[in-house]
PDB file of N, CA and C in Angstrom:
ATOM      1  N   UNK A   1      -7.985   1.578  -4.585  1.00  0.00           N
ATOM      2  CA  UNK A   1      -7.331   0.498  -5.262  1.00  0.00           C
ATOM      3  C   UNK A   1      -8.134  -0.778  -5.077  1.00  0.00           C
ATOM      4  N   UNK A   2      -8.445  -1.500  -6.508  1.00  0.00           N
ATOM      5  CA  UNK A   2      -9.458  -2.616  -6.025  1.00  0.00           C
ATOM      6  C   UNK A   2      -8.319  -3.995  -6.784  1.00  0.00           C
ATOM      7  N   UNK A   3      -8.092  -4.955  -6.082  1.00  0.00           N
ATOM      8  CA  UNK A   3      -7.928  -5.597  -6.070  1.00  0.00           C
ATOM      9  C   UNK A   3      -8.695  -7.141  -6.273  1.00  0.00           C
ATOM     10  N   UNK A   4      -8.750  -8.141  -7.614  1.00  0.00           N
ATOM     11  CA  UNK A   4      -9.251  -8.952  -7.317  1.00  0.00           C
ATOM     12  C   UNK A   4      -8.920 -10.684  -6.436  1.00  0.00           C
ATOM     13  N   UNK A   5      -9.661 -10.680  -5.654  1.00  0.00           N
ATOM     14  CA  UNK A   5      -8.564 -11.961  -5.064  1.00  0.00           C
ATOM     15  C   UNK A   5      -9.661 -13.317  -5.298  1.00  0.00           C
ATOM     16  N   UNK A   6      -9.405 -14.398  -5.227  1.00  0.00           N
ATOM     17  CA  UNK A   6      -9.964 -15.929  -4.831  1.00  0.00           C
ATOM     18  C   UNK A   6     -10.113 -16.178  -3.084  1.00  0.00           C
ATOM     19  N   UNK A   7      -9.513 -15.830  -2.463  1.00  0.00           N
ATOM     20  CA  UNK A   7      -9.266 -16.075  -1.062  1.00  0.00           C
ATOM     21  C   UNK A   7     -10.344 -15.622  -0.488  1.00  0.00           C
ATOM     22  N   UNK A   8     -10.805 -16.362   1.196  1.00  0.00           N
ATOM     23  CA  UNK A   8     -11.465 -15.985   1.541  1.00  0.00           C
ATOM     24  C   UNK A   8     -11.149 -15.462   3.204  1.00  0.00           C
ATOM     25  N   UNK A   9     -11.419 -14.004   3.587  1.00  0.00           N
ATOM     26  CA  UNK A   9     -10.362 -13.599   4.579  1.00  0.00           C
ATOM     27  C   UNK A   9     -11.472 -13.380   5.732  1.00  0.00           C
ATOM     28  N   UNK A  10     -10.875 -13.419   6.876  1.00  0.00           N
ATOM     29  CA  UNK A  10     -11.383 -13.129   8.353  1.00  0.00           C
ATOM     30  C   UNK A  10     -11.498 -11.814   8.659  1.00  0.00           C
ATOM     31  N   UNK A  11     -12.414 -11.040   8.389  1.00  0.00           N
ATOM     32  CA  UNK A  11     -11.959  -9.767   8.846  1.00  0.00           C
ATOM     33  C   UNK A  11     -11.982  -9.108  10.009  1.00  0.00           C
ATOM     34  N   UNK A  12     -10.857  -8.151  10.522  1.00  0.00           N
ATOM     35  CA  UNK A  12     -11.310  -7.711  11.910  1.00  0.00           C
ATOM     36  C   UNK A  12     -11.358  -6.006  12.387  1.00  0.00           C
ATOM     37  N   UNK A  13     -11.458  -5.475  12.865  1.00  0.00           N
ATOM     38  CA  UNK A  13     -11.802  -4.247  13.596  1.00  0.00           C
ATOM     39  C   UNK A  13      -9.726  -3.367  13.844  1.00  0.00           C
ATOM     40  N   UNK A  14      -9.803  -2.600  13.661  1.00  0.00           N
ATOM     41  CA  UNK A  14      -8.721  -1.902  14.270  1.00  0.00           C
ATOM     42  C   UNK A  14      -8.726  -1.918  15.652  1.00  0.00           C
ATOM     43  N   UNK A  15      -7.803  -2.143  16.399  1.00  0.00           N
ATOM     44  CA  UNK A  15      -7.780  -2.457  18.001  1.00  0.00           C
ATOM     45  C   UNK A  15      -8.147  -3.072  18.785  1.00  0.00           C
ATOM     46  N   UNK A  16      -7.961  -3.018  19.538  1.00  0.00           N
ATOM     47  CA  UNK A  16      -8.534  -3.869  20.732  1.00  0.00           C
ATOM     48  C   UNK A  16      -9.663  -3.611  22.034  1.00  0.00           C
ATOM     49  N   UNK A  17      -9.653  -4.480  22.564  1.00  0.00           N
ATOM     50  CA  UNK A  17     -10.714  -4.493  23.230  1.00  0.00           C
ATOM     51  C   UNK A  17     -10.390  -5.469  24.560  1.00  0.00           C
ATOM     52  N   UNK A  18     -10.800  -4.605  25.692  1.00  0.00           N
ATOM     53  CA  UNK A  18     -10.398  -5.821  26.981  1.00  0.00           C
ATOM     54  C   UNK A  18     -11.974  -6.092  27.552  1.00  0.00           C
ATOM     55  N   UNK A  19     -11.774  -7.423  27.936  1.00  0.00           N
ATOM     56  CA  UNK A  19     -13.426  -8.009  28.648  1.00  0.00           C
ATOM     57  C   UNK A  19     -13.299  -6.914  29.600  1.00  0.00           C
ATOM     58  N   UNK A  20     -12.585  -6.168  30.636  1.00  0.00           N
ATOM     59  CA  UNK A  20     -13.320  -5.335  31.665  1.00  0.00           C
ATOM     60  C   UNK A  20     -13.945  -4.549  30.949  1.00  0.00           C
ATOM     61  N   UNK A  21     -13.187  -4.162  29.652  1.00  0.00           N
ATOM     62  CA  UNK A  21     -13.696  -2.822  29.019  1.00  0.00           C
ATOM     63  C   UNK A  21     -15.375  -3.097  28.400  1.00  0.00           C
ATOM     64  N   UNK A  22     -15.716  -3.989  28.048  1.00  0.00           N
ATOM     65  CA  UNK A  22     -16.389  -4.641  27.439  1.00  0.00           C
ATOM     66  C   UNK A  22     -17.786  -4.753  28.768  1.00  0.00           C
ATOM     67  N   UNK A  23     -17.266  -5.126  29.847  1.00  0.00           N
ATOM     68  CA  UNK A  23     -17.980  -5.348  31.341  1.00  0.00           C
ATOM     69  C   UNK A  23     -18.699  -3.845  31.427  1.00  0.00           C
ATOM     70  N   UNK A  24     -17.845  -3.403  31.171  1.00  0.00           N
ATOM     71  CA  UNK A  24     -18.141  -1.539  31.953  1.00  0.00           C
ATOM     72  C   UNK A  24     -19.388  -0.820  30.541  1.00  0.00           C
ATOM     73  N   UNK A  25     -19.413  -1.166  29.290  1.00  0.00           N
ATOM     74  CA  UNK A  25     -20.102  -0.700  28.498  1.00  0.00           C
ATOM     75  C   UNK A  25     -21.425  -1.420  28.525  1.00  0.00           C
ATOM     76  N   UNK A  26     -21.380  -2.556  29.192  1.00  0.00           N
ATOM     77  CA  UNK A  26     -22.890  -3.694  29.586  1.00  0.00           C
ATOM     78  C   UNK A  26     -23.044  -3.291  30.852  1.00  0.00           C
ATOM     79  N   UNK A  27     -22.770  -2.646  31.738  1.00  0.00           N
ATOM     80  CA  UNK A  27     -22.823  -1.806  32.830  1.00  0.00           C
ATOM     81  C   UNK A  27     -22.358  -3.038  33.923  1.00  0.00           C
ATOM     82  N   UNK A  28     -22.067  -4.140  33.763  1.00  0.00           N
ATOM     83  CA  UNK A  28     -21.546  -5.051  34.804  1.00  0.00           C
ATOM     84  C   UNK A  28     -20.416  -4.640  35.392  1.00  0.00           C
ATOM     85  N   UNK A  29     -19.624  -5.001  36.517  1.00  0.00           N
ATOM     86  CA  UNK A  29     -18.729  -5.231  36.914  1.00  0.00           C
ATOM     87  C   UNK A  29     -17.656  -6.374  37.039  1.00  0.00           C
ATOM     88  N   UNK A  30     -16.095  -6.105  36.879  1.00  0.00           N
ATOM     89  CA  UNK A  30     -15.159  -7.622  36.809  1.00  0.00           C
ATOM     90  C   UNK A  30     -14.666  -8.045  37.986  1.00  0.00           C
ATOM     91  N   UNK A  31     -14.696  -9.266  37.948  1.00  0.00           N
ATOM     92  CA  UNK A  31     -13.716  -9.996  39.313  1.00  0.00           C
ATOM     93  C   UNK A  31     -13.237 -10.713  38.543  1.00  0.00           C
ATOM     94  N   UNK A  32     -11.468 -10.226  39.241  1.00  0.00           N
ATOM     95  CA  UNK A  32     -10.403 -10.842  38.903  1.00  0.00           C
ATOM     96  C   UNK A  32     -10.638 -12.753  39.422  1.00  0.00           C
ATOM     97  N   UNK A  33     -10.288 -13.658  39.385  1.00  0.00           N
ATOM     98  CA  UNK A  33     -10.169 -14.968  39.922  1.00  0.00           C
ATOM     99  C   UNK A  33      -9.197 -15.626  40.083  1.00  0.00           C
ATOM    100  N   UNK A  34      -8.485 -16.155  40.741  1.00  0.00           N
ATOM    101  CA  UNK A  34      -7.425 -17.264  40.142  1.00  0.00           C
ATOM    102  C   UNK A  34      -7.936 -18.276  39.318  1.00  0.00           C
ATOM    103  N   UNK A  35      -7.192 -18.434  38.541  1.00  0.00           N
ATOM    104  CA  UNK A  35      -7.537 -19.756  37.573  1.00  0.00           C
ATOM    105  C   UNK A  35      -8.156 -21.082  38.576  1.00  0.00           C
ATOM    106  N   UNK A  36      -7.236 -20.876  39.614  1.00  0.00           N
ATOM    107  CA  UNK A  36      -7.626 -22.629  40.664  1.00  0.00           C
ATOM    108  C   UNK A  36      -8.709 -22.184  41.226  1.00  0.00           C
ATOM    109  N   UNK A  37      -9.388 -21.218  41.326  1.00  0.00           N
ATOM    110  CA  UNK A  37     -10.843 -21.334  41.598  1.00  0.00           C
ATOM    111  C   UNK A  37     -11.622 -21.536  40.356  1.00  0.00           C
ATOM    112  N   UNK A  38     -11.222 -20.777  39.350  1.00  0.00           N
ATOM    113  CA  UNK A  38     -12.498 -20.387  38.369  1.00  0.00           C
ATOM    114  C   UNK A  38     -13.134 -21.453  37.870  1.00  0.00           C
ATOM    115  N   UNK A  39     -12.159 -22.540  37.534  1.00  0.00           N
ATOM    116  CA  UNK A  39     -12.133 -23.589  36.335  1.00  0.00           C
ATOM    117  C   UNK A  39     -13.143 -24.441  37.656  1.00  0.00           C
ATOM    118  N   UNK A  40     -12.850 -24.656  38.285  1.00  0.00           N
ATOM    119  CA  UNK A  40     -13.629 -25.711  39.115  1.00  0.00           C
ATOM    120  C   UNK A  40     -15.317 -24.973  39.571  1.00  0.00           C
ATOM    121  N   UNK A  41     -15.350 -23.826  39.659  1.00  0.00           N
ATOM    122  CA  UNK A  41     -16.226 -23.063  40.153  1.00  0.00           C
ATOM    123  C   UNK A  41     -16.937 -23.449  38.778  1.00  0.00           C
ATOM    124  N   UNK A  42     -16.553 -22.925  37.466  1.00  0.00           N
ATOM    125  CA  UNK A  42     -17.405 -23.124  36.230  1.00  0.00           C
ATOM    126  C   UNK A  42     -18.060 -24.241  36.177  1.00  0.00           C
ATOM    127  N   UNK A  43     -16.860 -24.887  36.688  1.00  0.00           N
ATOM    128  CA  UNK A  43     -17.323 -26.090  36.078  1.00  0.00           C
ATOM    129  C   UNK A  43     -18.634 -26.933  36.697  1.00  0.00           C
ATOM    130  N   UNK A  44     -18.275 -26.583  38.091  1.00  0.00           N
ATOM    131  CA  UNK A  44     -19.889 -26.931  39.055  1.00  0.00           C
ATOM    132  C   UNK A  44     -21.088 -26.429  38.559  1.00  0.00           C
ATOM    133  N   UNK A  45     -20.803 -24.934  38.482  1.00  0.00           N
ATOM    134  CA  UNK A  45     -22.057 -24.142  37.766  1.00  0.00           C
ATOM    135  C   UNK A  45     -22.873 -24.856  36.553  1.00  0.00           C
ATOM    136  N   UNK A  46     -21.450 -25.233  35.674  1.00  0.00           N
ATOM    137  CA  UNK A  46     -21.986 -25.487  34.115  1.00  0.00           C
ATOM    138  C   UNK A  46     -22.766 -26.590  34.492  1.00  0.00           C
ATOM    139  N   UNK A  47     -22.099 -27.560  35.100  1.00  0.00           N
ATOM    140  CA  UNK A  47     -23.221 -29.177  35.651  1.00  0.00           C
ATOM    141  C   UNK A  47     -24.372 -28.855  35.849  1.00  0.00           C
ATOM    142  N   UNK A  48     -24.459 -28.058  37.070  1.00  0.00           N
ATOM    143  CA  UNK A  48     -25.447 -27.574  37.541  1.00  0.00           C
ATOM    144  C   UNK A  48     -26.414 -26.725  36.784  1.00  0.00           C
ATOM    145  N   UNK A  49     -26.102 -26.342  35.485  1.00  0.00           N
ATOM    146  CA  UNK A  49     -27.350 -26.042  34.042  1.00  0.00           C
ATOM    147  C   UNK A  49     -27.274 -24.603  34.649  1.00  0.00           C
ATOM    148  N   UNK A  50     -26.563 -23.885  35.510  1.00  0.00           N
ATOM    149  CA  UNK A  50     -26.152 -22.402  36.491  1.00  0.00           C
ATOM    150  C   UNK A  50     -25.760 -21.326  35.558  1.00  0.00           C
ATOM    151  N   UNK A  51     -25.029 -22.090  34.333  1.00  0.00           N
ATOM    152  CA  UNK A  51     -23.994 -21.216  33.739  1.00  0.00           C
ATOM    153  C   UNK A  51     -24.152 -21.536  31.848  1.00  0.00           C
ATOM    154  N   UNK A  52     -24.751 -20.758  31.066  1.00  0.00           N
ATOM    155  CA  UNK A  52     -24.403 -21.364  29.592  1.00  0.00           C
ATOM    156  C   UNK A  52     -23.242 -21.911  28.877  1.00  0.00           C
ATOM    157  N   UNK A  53     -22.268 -22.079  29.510  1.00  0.00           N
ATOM    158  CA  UNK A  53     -21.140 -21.885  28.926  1.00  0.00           C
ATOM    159  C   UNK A  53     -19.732 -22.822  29.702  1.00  0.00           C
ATOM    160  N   UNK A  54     -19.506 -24.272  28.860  1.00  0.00           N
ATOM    161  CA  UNK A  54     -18.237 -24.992  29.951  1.00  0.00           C
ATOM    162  C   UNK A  54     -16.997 -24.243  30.768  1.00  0.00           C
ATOM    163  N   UNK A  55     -16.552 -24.963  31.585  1.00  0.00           N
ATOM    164  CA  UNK A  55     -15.382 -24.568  31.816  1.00  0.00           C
ATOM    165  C   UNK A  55     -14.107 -24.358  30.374  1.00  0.00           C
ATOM    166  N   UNK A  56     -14.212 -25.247  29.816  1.00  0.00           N
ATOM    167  CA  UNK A  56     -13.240 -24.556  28.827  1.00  0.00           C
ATOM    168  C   UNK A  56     -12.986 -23.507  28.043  1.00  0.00           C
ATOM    169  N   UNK A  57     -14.885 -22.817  28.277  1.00  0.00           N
ATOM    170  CA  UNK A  57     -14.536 -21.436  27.254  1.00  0.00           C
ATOM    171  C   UNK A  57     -13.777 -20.623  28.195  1.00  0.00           C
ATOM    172  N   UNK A  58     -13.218 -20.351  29.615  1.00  0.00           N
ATOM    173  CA  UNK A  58     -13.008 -19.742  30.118  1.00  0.00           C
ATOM    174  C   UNK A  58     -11.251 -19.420  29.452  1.00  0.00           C
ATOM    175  N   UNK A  59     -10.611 -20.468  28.928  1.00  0.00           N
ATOM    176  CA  UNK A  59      -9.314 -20.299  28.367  1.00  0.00           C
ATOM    177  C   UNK A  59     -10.031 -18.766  26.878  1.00  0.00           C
ATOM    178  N   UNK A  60     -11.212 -18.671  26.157  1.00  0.00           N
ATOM    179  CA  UNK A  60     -11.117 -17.965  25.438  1.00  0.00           C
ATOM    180  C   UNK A  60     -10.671 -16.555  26.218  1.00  0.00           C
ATOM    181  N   UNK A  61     -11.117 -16.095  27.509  1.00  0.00           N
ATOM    182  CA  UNK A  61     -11.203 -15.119  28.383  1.00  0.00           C
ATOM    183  C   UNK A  61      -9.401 -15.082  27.872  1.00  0.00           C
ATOM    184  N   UNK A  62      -9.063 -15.902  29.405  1.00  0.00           N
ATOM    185  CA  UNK A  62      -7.489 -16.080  29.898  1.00  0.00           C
ATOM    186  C   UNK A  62      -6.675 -15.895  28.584  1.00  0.00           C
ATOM    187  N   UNK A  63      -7.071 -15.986  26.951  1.00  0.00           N
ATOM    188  CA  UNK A  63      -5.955 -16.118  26.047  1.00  0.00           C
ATOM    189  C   UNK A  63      -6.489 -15.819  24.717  1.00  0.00           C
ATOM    190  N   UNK A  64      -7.131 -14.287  25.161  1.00  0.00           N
ATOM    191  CA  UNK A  64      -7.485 -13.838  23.783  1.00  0.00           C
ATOM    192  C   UNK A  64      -6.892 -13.782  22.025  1.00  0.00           C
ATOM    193  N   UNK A  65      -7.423 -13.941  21.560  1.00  0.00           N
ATOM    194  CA  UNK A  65      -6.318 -13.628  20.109  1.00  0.00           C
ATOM    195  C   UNK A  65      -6.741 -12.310  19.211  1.00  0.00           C
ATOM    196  N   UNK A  66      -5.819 -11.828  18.885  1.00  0.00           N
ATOM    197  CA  UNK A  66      -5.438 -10.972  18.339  1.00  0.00           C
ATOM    198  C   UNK A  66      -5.152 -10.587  17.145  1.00  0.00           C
ATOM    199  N   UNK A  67      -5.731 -10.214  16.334  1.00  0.00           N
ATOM    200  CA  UNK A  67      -5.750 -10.098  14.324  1.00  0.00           C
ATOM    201  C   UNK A  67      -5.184  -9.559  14.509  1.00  0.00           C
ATOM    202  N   UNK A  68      -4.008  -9.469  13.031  1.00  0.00           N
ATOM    203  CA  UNK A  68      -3.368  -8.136  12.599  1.00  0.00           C
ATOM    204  C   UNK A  68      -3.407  -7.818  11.368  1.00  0.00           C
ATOM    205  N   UNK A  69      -4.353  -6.835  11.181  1.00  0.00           N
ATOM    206  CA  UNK A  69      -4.677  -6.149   9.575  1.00  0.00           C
ATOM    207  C   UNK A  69      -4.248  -5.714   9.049  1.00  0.00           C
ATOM    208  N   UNK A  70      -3.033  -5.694   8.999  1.00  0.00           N
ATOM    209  CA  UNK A  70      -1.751  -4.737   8.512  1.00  0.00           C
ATOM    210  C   UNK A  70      -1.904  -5.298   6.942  1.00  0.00           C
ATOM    211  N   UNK A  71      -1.586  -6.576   6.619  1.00  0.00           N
ATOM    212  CA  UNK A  71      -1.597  -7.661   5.397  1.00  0.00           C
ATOM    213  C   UNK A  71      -2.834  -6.698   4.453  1.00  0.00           C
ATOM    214  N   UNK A  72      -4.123  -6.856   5.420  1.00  0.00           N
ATOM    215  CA  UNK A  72      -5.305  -6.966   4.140  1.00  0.00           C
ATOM    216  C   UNK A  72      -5.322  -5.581   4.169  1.00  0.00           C
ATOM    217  N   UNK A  73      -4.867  -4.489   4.929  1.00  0.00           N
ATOM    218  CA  UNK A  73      -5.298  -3.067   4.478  1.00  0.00           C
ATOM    219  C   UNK A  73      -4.074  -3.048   3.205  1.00  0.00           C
ATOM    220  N   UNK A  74      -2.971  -3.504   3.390  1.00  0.00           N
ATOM    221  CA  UNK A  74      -1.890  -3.316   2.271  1.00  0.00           C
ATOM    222  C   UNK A  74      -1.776  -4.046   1.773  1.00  0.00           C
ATOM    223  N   UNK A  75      -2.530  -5.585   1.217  1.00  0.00           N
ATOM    224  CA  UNK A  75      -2.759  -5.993   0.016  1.00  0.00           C
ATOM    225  C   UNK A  75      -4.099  -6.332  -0.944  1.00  0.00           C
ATOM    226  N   UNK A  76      -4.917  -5.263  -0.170  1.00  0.00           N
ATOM    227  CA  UNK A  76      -6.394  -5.430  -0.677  1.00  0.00           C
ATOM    228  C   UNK A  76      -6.485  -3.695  -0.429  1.00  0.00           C
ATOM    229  N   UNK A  77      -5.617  -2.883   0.266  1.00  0.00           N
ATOM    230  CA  UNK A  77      -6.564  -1.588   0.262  1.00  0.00           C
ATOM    231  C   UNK A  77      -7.825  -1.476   0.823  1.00  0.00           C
ATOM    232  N   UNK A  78      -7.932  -2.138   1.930  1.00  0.00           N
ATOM    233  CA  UNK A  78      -9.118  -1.929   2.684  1.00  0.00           C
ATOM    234  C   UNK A  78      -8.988  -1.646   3.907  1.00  0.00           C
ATOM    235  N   UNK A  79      -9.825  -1.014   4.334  1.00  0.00           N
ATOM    236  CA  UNK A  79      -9.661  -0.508   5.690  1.00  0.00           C
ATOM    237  C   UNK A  79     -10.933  -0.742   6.597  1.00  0.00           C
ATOM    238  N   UNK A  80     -11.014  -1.230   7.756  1.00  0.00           N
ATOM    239  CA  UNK A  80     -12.545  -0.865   8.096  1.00  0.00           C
ATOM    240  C   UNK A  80     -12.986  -0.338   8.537  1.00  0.00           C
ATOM    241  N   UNK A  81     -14.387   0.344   8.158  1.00  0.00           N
ATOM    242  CA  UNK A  81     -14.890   1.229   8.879  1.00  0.00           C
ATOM    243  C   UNK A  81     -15.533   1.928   9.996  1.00  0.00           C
ATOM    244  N   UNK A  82     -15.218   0.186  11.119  1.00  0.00           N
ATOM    245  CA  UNK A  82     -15.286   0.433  12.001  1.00  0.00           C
ATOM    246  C   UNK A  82     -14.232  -0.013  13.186  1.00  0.00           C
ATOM    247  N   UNK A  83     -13.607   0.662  14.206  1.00  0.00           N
ATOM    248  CA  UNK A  83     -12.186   0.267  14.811  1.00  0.00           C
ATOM    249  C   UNK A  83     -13.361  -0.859  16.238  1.00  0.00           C
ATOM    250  N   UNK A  84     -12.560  -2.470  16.769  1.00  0.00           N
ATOM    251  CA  UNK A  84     -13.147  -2.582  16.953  1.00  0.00           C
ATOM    252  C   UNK A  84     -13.943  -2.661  18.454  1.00  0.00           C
ATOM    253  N   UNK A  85     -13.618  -1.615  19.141  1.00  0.00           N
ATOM    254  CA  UNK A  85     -14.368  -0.966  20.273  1.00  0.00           C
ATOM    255  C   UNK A  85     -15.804  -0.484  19.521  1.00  0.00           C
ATOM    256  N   UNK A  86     -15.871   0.103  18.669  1.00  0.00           N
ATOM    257  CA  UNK A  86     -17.085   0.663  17.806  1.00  0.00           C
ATOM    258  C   UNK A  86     -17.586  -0.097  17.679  1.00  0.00           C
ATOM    259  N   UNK A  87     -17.444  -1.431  16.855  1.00  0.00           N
ATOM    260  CA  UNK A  87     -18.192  -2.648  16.456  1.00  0.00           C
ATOM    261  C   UNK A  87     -18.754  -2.769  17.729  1.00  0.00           C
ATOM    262  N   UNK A  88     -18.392  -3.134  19.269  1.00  0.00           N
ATOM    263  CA  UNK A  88     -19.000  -3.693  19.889  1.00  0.00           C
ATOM    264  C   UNK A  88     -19.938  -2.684  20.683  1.00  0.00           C
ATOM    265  N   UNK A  89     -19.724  -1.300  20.488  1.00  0.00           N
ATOM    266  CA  UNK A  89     -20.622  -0.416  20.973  1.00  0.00           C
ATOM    267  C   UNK A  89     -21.484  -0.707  20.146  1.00  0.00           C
ATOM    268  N   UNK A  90     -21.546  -0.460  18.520  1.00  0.00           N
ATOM    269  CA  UNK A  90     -22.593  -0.476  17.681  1.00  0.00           C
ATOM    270  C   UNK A  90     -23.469  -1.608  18.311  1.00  0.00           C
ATOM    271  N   UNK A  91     -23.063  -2.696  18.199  1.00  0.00           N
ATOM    272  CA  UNK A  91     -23.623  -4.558  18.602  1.00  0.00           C
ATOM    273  C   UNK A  91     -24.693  -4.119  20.223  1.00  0.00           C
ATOM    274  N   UNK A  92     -23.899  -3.416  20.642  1.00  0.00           N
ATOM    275  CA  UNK A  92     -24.605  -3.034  22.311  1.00  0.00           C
ATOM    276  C   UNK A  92     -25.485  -2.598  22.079  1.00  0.00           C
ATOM    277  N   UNK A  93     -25.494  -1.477  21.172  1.00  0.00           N
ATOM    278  CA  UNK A  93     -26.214   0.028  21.214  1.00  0.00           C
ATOM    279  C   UNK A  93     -27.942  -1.081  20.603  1.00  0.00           C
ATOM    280  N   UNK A  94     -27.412  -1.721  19.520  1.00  0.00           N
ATOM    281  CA  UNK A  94     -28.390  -2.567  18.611  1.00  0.00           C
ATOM    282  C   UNK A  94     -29.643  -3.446  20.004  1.00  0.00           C
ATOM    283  N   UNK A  95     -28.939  -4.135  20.274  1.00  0.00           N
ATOM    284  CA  UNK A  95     -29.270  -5.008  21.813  1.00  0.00           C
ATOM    285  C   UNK A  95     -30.214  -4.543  22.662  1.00  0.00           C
ATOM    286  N   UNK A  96     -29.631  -3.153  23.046  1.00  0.00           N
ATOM    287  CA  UNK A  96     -30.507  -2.270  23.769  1.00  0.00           C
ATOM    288  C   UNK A  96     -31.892  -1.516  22.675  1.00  0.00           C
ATOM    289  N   UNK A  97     -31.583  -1.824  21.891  1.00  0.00           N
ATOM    290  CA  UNK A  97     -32.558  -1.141  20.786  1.00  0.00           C
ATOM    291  C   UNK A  97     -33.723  -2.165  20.578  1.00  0.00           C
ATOM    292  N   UNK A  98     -33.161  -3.423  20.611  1.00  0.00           N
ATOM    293  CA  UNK A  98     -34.073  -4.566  20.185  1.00  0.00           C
ATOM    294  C   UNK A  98     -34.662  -4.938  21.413  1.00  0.00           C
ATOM    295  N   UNK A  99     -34.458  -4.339  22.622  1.00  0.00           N
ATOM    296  CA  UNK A  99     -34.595  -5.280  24.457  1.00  0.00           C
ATOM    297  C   UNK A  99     -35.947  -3.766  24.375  1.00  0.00           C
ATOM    298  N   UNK A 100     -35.677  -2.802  24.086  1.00  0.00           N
ATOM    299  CA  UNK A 100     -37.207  -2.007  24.225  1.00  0.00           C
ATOM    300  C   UNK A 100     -38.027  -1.922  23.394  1.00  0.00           C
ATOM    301  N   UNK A 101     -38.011  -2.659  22.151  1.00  0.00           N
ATOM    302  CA  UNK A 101     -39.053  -2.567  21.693  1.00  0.00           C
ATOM    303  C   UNK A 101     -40.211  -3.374  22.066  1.00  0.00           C
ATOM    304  N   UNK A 102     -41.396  -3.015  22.030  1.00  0.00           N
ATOM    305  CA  UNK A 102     -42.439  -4.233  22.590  1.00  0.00           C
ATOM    306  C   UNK A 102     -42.502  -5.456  21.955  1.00  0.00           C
TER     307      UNK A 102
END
């Protein structure tokens, strides 16, 4: 079923995905933190040029968001073809593909 629309949509992956899960496929390991360490800990790091990334991205961690594709598979008939644990294996798999070549 093709549908024509004007709109322009966000698309996302079927499922989910947790940062440990995400840790364990980059072969790292997670530590849990309390928030009253982390934010101050980042935040030294980030000063300190230690860390790419402010203390505030750490709220993206703490308060992920969550698509729900329910809408665009049943009013566009689309589905995607990749669920998105796959996407980020594919993205990995790519990474490691591009880190050995000479």
């Amino acid at each position: 079923m093709e549908k024509e629309t004007s709109i322009i949509v966000n698309v996302s992956g079927e499922g989910t995905i947790t940062y440990s899960r995400i840790a364990e496929l980059v072969g790292k390991r997670c530590a849990a933190l309390p928030a009253w360490i982390l934010y101050p800990l980042t935040s030294i790091f980030w000063r300190s040029r230690l860390m790419p990334f402010p203390p505030s991205s750490i709220d993206f961690i703490r308060y992920p968001w969550v698509a729900d594709i329910t809408k665009m598979k049943s009013e566009f008939g689309y589905t995607p073809r990749y669920t998105t644990t796959q996407a980020v294996e594919s993205y990995l798999e790519g990474r490691r593909t591009r880190e050995e070549q000479p």
